[in-house]
Protein backbone atom coordinates (compact mmCIF):
# COMPACT_ATOMS: atom_id res chain seq x y z
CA UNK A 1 8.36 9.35 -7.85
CA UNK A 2 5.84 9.92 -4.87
CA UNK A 3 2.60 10.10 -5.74
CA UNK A 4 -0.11 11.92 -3.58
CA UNK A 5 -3.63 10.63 -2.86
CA UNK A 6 -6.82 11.76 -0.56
CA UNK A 7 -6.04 10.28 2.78
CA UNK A 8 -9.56 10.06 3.40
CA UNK A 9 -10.63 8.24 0.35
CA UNK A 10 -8.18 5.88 0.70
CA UNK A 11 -9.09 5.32 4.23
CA UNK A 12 -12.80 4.75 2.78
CA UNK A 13 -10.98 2.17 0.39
CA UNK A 14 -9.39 -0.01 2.77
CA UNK A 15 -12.64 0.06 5.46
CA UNK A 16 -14.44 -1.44 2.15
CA UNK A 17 -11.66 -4.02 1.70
CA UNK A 18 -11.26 -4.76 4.98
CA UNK A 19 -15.47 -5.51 5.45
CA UNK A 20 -15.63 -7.60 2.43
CA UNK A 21 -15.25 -11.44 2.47
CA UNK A 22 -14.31 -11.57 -0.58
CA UNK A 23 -11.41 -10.27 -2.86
CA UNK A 24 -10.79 -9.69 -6.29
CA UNK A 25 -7.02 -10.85 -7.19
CA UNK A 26 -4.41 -9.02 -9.28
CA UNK A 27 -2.83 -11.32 -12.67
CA UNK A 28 0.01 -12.46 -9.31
CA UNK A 29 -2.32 -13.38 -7.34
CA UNK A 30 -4.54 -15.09 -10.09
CA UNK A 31 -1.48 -17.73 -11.16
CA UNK A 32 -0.48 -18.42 -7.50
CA UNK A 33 -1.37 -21.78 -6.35
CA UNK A 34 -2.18 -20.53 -2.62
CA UNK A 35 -5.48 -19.39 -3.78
CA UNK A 36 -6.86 -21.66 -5.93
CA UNK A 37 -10.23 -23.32 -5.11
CA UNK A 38 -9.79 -26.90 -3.53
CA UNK A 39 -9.37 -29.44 -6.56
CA UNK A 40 -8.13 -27.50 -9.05
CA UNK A 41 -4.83 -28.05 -10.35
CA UNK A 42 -4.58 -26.09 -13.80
CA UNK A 43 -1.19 -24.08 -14.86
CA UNK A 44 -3.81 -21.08 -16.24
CA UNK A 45 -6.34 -20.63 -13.57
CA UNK A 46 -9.01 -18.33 -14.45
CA UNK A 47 -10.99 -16.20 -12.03
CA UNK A 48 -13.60 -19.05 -11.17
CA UNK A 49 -10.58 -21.07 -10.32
CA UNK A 50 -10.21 -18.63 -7.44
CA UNK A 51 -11.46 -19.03 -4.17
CA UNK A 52 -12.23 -14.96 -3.39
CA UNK A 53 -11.77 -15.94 0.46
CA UNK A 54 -8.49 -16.52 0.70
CA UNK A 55 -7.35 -13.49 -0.94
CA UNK A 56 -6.07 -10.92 1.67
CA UNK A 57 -7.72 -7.49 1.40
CA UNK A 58 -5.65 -4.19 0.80
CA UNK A 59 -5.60 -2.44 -2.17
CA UNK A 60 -4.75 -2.20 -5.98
CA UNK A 61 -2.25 0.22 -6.97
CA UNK A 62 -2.98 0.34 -10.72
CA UNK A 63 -1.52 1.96 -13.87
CA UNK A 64 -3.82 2.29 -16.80
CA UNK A 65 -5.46 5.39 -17.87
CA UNK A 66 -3.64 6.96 -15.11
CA UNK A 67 -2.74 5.62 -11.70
CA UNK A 68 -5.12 5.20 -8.77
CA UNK A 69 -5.74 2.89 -5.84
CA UNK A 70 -8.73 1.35 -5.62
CA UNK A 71 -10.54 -1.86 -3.36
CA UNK A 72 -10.06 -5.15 -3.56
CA UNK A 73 -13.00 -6.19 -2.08
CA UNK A 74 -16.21 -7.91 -3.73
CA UNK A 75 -18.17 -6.81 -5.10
CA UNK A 76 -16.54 -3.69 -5.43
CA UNK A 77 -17.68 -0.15 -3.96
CA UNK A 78 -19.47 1.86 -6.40
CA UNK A 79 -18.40 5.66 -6.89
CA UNK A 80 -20.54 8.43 -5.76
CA UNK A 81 -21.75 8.82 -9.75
CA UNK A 82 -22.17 5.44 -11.14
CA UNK A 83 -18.97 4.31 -11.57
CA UNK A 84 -18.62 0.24 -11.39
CA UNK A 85 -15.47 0.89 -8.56
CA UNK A 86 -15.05 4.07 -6.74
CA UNK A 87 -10.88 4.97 -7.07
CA UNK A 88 -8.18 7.66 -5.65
CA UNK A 89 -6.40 8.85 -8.28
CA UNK A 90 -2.62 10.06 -7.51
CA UNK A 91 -2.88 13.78 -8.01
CA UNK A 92 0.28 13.98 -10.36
CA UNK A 93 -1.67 11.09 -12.53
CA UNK A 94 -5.27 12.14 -12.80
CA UNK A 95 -6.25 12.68 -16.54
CA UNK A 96 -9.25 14.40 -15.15
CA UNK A 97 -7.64 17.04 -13.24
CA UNK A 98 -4.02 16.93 -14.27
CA UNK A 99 -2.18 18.84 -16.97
CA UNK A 100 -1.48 17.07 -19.78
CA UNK A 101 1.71 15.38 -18.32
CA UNK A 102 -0.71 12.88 -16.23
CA UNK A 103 0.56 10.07 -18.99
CA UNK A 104 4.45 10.96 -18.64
CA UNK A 105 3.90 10.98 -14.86
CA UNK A 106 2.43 7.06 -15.14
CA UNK A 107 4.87 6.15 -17.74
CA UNK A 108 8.23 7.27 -15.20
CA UNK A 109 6.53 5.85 -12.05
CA UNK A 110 4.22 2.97 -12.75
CA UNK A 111 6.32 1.78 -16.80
CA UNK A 112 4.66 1.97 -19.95
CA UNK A 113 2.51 -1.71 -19.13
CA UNK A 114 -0.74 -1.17 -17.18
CA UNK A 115 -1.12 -3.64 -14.91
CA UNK A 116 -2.13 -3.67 -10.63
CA UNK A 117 0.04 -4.63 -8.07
CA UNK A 118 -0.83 -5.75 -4.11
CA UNK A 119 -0.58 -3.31 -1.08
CA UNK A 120 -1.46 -5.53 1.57
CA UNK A 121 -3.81 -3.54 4.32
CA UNK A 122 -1.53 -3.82 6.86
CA UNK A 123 0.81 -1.70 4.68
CA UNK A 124 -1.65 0.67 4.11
CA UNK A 125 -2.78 1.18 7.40
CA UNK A 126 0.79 1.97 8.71
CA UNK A 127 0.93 4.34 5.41
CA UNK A 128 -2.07 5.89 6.49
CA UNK A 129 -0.35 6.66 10.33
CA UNK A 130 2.55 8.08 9.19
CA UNK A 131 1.02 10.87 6.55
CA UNK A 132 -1.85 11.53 8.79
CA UNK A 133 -1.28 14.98 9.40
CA UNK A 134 -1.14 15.33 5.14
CA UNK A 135 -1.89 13.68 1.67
CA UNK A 136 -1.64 9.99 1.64
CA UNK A 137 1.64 8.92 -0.35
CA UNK A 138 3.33 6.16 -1.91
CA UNK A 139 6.76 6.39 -3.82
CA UNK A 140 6.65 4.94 -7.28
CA UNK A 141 9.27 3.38 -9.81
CA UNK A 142 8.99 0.83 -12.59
CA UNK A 143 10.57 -1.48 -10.55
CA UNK A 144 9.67 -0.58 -6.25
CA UNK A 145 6.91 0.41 -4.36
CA UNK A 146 7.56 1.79 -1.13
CA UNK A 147 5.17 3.49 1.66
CA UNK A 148 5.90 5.57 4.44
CA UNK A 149 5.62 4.22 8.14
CA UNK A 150 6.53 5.72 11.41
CA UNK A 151 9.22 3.78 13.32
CA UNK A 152 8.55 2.27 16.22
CA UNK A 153 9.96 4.08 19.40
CA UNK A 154 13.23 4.35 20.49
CA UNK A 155 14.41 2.06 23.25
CA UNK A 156 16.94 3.37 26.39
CA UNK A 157 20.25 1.59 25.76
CA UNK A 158 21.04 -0.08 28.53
CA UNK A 159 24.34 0.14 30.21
CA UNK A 160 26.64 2.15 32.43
CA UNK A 161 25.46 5.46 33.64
CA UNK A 162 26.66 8.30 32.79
CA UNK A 163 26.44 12.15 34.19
CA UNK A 164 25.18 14.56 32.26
CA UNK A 165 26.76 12.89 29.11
CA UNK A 166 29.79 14.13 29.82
CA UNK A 167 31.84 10.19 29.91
CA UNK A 168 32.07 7.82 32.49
CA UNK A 169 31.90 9.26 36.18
CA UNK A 170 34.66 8.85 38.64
CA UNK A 171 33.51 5.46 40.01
CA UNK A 172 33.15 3.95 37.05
CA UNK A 173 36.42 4.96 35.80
CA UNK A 174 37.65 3.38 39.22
CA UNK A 175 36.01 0.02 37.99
CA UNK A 176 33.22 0.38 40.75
CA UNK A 177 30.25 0.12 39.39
């Protein structure tokens, strides 16, 4: 299911996550080894465990009371009224704004856990090029997560030449060229 967010908001999200030095991890993240501070070997790390550095930033796609992307950066941004984290909600997802189908919306695109997953800034960024000219998007299902991206530009094939694409010209046809 794509989901639509404000392309600017987002791109104030990932300049925040992208400034910090430190991250806040998802549960993944949290239980794998890579981050862990040095000298601590434990099977259920906790977030002190964690060293915030070596988290990458991007941001948290999460499902809860809704879905929204938000920072992973710490300390986290603050929203423009007091809230702890400033988020983008998906527009088809927002139980402030939406109809009442904002929960069956999060329930066919994000499953009926909450929970956050990774988008890696990189990802984000090239997200961020390819809708520029609309909403910010990201195609949801209970088991993928994709994001647009423009492709990179076409190469010229090398090889014989050719007039006016109409097959191979006399010469090479002759085995000349």
């Amino acid at each position: 299911m794509k989901l639509h967010f404000d392309h600017a908001l987002v791109t104030r999200l990932l300049a925040h996550a992208d400034a910090a030095s430190e991250h806040t991890p998802t549960l993944d993240q949290l239980y794998d080894p890579t981050y862990l501070r040095p000298g601590v070997n434990t099977r259920h790390p906790a977030y002190e465990d964690i060293d915030r550095t070596k988290i990458p930033s991007g941001l948290m796609l999460v499902g809860d009371q809704g879905i929204y992307l938000m920072s992973n950066g710490h300390p986290g941004l603050p929203g423009d009224n007091g809230e702890v984290n400033l988020v983008a909600y998906a527009r088809e997802a927002d139980p402030q704004a939406s109809s009442e189908d904002w929960y069956d919306v999060k329930r066919a695109s994000f499953g009926g856990d909450d929970g956050a997953e990774f988008l890696s800034a990189e990802t984000i960024r090239k997200a961020l090029e390819a809708t520029a000219r609309g909403r910010f998007r990201i195609d949801v299902s209970p088991t993928q997560i994709r994001c647009p991206f423009l492709a990179p530009p076409k190469k010229p094939r090398a090889g014989p030449s050719r007039t006016k694409g109409k097959g191979p010209s006399r010469q090479e046809k002759k085995g000349k060229i």
